[in-house]
N, C-alpha and C. Protein backbone atom coordinates (compact mmCIF):
# COMPACT_ATOMS: atom_id res chain seq x y z
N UNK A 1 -15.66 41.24 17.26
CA UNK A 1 -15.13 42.41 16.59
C UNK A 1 -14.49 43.36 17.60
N UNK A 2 -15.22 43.55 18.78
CA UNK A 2 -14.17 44.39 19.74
C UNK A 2 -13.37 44.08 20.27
N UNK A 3 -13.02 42.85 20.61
CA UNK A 3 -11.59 42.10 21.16
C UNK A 3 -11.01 42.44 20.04
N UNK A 4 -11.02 42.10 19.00
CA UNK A 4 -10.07 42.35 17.51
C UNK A 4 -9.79 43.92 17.53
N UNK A 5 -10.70 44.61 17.81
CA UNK A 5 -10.10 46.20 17.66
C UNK A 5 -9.62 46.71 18.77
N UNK A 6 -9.56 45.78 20.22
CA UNK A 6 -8.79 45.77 21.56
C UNK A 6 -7.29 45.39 21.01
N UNK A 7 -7.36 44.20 19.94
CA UNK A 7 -5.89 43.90 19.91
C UNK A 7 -5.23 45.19 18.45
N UNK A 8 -5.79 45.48 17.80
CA UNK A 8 -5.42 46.17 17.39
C UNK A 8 -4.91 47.52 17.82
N UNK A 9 -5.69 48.09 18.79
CA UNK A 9 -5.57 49.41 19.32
C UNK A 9 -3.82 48.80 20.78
N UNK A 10 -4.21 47.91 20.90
CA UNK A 10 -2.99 47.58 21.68
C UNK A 10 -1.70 46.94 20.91
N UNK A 11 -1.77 46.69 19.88
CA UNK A 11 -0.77 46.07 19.14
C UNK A 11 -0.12 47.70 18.41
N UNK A 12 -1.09 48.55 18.06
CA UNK A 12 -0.08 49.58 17.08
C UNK A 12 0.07 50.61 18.20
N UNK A 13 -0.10 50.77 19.59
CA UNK A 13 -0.14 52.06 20.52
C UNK A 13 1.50 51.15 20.81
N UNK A 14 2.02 50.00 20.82
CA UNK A 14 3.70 49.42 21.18
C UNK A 14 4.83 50.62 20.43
N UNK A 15 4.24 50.89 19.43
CA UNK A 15 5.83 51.68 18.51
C UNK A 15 4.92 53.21 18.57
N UNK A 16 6.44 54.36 18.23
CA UNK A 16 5.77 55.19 18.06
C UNK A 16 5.58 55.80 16.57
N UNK A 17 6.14 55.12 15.84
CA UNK A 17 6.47 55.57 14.39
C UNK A 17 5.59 54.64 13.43
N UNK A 18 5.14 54.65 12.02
CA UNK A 18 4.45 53.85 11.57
C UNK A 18 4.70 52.70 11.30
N UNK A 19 4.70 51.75 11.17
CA UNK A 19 5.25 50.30 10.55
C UNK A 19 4.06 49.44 10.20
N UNK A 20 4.36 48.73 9.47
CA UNK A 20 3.59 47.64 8.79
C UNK A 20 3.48 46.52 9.48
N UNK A 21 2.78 45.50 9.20
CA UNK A 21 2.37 44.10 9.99
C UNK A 21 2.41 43.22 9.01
N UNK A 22 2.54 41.99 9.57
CA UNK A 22 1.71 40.58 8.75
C UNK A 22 1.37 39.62 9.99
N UNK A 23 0.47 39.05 9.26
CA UNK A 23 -0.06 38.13 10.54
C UNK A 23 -0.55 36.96 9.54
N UNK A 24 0.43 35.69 10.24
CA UNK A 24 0.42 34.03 9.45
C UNK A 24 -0.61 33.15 10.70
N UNK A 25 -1.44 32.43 9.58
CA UNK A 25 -1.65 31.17 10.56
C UNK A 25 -3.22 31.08 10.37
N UNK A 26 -3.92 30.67 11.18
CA UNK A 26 -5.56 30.02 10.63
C UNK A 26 -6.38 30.92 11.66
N UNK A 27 -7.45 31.64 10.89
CA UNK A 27 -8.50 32.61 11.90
C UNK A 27 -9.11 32.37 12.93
N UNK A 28 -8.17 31.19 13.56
CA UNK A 28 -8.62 31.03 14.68
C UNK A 28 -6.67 30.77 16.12
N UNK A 29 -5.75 30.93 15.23
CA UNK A 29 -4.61 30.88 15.86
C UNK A 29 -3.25 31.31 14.93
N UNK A 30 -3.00 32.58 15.14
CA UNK A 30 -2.09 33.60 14.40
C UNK A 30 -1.82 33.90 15.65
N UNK A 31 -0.35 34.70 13.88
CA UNK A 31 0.94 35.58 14.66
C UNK A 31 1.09 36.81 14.15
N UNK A 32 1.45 37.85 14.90
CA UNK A 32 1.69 39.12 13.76
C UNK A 32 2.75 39.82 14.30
N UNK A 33 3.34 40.15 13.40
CA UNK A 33 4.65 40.89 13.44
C UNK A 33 4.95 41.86 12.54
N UNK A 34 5.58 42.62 13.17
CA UNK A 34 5.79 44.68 12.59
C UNK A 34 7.44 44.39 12.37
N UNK A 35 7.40 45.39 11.59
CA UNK A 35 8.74 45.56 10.98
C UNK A 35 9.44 46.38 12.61
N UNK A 36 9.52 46.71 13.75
CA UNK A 36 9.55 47.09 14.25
C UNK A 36 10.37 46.25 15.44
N UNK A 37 9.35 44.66 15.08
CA UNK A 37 9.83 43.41 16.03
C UNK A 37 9.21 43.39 16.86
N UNK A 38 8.03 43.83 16.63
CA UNK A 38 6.59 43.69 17.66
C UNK A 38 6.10 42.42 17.33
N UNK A 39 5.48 41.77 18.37
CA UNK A 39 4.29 40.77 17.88
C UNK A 39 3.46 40.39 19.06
N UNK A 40 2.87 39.47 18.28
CA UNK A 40 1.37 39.66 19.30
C UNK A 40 0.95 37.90 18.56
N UNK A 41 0.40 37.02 19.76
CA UNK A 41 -0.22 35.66 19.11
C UNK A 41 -1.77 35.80 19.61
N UNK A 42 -2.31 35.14 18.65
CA UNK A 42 -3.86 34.84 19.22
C UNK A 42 -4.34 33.83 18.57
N UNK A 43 -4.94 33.45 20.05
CA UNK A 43 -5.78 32.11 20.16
C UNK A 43 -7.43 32.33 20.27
N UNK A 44 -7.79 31.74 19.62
CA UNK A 44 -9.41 31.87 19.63
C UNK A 44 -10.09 30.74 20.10
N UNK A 45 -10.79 29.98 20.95
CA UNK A 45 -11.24 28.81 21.31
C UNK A 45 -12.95 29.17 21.52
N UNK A 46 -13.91 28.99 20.81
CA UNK A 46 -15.22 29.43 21.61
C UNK A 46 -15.16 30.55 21.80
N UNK A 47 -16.14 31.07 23.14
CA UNK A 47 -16.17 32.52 22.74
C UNK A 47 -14.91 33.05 23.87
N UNK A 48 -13.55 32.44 24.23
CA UNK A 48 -12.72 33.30 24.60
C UNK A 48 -11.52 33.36 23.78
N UNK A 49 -11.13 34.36 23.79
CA UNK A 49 -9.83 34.93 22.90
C UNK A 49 -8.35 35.15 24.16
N UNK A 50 -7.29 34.83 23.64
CA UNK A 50 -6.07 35.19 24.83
C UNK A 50 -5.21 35.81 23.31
N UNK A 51 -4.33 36.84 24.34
CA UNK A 51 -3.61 37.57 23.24
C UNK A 51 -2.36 37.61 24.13
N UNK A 52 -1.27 37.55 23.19
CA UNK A 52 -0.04 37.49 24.23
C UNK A 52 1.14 38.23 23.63
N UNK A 53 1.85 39.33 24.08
CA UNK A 53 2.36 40.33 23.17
C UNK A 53 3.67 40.74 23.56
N UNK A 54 4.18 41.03 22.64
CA UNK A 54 5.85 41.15 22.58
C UNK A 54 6.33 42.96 22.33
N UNK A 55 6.83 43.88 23.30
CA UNK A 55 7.41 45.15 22.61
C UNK A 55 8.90 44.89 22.15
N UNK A 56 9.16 44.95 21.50
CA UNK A 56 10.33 44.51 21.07
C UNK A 56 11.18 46.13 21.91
N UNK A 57 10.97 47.14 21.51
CA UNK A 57 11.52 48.53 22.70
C UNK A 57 11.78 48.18 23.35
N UNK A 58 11.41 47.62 24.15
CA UNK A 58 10.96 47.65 26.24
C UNK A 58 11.48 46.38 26.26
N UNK A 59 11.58 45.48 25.44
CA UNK A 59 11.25 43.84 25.70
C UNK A 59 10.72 43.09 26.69
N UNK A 60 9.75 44.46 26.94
CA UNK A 60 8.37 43.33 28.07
C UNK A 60 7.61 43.02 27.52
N UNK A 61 6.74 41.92 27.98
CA UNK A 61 5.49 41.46 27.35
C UNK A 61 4.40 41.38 27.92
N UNK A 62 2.69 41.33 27.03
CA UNK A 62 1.66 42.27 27.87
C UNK A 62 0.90 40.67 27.50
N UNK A 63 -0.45 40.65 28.19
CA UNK A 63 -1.68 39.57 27.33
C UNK A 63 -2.66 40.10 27.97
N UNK A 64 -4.02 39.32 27.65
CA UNK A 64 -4.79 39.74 27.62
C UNK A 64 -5.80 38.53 27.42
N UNK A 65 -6.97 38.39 28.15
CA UNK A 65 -7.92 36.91 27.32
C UNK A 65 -9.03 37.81 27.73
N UNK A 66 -10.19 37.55 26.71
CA UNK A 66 -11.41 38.32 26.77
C UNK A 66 -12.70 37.05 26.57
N UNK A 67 -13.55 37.18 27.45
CA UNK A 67 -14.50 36.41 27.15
C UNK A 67 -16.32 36.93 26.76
N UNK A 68 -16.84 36.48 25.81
CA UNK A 68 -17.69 36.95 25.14
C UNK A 68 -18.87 35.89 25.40
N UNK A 69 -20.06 36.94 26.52
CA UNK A 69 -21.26 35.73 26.90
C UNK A 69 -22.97 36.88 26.06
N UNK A 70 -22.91 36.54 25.06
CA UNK A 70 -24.45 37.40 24.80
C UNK A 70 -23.62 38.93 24.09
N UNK A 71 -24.38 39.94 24.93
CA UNK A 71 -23.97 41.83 24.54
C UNK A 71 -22.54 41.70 24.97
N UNK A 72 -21.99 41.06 26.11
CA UNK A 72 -21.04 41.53 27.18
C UNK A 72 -19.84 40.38 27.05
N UNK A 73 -18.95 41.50 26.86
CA UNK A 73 -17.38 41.32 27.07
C UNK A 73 -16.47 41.48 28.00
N UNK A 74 -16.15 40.10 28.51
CA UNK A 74 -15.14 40.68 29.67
C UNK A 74 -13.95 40.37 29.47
N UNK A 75 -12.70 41.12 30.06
CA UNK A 75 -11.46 41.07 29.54
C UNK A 75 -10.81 41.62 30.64
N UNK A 76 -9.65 40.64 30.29
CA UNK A 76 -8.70 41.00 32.06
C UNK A 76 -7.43 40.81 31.41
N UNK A 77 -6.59 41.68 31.85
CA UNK A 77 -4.82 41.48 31.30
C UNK A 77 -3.82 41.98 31.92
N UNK A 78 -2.74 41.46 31.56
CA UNK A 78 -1.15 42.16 32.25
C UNK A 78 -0.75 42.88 31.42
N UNK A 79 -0.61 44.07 32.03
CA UNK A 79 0.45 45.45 31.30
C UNK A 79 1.82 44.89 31.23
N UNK A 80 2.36 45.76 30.23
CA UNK A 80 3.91 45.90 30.58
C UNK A 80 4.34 45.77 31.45
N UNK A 81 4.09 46.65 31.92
CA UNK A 81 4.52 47.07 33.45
C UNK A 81 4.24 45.75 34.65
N UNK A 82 3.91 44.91 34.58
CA UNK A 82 3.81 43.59 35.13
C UNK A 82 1.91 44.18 35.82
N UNK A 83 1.65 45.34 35.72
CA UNK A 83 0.47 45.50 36.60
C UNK A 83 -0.75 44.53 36.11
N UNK A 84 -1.73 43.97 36.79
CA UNK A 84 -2.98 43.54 35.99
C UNK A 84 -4.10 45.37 35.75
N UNK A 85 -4.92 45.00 34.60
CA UNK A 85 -6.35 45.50 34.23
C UNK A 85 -7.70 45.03 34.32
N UNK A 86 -8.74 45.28 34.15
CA UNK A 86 -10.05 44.30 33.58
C UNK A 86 -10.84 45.51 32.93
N UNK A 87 -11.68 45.12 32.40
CA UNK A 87 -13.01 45.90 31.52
C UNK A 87 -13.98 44.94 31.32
N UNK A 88 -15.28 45.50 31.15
CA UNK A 88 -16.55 45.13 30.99
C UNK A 88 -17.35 45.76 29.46
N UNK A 89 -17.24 45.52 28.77
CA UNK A 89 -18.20 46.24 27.56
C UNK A 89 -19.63 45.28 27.30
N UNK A 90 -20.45 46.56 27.25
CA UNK A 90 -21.65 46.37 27.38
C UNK A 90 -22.47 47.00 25.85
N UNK A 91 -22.63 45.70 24.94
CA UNK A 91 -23.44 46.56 23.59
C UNK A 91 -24.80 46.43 23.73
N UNK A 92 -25.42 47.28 23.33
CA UNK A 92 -26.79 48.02 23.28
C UNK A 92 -27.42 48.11 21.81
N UNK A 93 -26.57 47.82 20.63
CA UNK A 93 -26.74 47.72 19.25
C UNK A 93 -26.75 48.77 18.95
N UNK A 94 -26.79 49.13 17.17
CA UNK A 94 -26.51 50.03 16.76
C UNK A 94 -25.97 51.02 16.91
N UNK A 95 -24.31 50.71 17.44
CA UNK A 95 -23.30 51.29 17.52
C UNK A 95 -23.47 51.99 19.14
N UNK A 96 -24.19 51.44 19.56
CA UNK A 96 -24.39 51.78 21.54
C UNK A 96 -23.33 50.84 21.88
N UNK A 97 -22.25 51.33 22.90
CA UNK A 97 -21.78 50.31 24.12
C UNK A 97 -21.29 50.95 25.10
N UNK A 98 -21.28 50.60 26.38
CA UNK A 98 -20.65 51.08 27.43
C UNK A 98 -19.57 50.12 27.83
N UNK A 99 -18.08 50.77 28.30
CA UNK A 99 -16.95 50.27 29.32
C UNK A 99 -16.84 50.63 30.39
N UNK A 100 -16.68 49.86 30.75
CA UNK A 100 -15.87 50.08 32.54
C UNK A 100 -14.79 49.23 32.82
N UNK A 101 -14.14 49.55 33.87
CA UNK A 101 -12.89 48.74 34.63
C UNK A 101 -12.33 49.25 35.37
N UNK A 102 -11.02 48.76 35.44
CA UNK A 102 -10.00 49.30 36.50
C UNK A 102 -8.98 48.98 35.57
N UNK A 103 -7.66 50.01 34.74
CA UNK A 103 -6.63 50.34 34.13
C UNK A 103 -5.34 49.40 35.10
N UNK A 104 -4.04 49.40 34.51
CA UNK A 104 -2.89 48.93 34.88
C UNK A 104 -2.46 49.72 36.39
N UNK A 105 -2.96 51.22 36.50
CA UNK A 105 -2.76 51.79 37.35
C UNK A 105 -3.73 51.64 38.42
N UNK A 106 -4.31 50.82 38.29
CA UNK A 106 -5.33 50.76 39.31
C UNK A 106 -6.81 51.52 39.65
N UNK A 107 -6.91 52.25 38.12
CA UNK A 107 -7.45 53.71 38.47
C UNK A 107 -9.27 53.41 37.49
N UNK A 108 -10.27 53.20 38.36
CA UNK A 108 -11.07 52.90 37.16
C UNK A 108 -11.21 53.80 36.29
N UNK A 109 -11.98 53.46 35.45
CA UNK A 109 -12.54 54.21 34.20
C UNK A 109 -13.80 53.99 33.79
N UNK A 110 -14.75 54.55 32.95
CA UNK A 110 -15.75 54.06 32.26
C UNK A 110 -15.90 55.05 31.02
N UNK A 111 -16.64 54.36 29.66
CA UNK A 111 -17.18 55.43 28.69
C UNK A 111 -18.11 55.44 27.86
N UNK A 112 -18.76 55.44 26.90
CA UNK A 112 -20.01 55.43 26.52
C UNK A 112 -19.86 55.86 25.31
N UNK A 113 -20.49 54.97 24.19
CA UNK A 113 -20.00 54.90 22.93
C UNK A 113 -20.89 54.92 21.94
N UNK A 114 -21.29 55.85 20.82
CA UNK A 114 -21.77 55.94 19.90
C UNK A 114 -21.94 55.81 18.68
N UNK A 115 -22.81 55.67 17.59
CA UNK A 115 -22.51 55.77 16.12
C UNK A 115 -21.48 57.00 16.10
N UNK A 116 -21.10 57.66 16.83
CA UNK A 116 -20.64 58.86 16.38
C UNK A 116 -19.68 59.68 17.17
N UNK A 117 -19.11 58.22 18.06
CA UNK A 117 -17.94 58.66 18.75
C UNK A 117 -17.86 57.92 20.38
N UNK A 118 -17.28 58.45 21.04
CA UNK A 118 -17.20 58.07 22.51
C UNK A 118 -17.05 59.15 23.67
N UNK A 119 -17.66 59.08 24.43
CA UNK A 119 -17.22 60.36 25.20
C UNK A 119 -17.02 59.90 27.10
């Protein structure tokens, strides 16, 4: 579920205006595309996921593969910008998880996540 709301949060942050989607193919290897001319493919094999993405704006393209062992998610990808990322999420249940990494810019991060938000 959080790789899926990784590709989501990275698939609609591409445009800045609203647009719609569809996404064809079997819940384990789809395509989705915005009226916009965005898209994004994903492959699901076991517990790793690769996502591979199109701005139609910019016409660069980003991916991403995340692998899922137990609580913990790890995920490493190319920006636009040709830079690499990684992150670590760590669930704790009932809406507990912590991130960390290092961003496209090189710059880490971490945050800490609740039933009731993130801070």
């Amino acid at each position: 579920m959080r790789t899926w709301l990784t590709v989501i949060t990275m698939a609609t942050s591409l445009v800045a205006a609203p647009t719609w989607g569809a996404c064809f193919g079997s819940p384990n290897m789809y395509t989705c595309s915005d009226n916009s001319g965005n898209s994004y493919n994903v492959n699901r094999f076991g517990n790793t996921t690769t996502v591979n993405g199109y701005n139609a704006q910019t016409g660069s393209n980003w991916n991403q593969t995340s692998q899922h062992y137990g609580n913990t998610t790890y995920t490493q990808g190319q920006a636009a910008n040709g830079n690499s990322w990684n992150s670590t999420t760590q669930s704790y249940g009932n809406g507990y998880s912590s991130t960390y990494g290092t961003d496209s810019r090189g710059q880490s991060f971490s945050r800490q996540c609740g039933p009731y938000g993130c801070y």
